[in-house]
Protein backbone atom coordinates (compact mmCIF):
# COMPACT_ATOMS: atom_id res chain seq x y z
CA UNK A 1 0.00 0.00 0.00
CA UNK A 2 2.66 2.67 0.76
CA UNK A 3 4.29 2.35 -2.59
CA UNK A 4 0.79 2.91 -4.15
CA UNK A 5 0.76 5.94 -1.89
CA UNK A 6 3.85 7.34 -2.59
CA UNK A 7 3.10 6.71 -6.43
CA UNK A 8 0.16 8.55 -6.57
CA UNK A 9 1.67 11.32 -5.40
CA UNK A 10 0.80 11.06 -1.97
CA UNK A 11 2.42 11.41 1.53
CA UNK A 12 3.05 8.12 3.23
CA UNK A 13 2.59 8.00 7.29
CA UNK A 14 3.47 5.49 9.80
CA UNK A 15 1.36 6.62 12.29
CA UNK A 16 -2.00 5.09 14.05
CA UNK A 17 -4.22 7.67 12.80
CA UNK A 18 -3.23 10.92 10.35
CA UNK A 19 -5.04 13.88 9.44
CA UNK A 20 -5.45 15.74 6.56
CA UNK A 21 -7.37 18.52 6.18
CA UNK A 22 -10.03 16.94 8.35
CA UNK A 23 -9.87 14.11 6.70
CA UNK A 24 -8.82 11.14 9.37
CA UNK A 25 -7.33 8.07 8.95
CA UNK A 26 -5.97 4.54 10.31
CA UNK A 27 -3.61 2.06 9.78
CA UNK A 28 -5.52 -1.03 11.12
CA UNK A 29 -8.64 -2.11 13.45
CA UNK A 30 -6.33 -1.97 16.09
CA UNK A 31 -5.98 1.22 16.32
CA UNK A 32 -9.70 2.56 16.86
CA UNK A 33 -8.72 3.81 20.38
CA UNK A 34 -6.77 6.37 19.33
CA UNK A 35 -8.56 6.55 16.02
CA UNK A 36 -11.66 7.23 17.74
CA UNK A 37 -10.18 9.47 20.32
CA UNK A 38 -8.85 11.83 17.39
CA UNK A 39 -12.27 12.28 15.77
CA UNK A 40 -13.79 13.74 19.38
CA UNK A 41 -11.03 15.79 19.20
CA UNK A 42 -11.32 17.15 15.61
CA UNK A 43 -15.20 17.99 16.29
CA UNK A 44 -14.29 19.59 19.53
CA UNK A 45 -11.76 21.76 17.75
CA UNK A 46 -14.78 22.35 14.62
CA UNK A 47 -17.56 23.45 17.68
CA UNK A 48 -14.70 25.64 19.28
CA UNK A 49 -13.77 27.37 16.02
CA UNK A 50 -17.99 27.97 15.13
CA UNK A 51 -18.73 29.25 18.37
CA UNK A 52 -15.97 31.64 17.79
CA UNK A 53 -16.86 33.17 14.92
């Protein structure tokens, strides 16, 4: 899959969860933890940033 990735054009990460302009990602089912935990903390950030403006 990485060279795919990196063939396309894209950036490769070895992380357990990346983000790209809000879009969120993992590497396997094992990491929903942390996957999870990142998208409560990207619509936390999205609330924060409308009830700012």
């Amino acid at each position: 899959m990485k060279a795919d990735v990196v063939n396309a054009g894209g950036r490769w990460q070895d992380n357990a969860v990346a983000v790209d302009n809000g879009v969120i990602t993992s590497g396997n089912p094992d990491d929903l933890d942390t996957f999870s935990s990142k998208i409560i903390q990207q619509v936390a950030k999205s609330l924060q940033a409308l009830r700012a403006a």
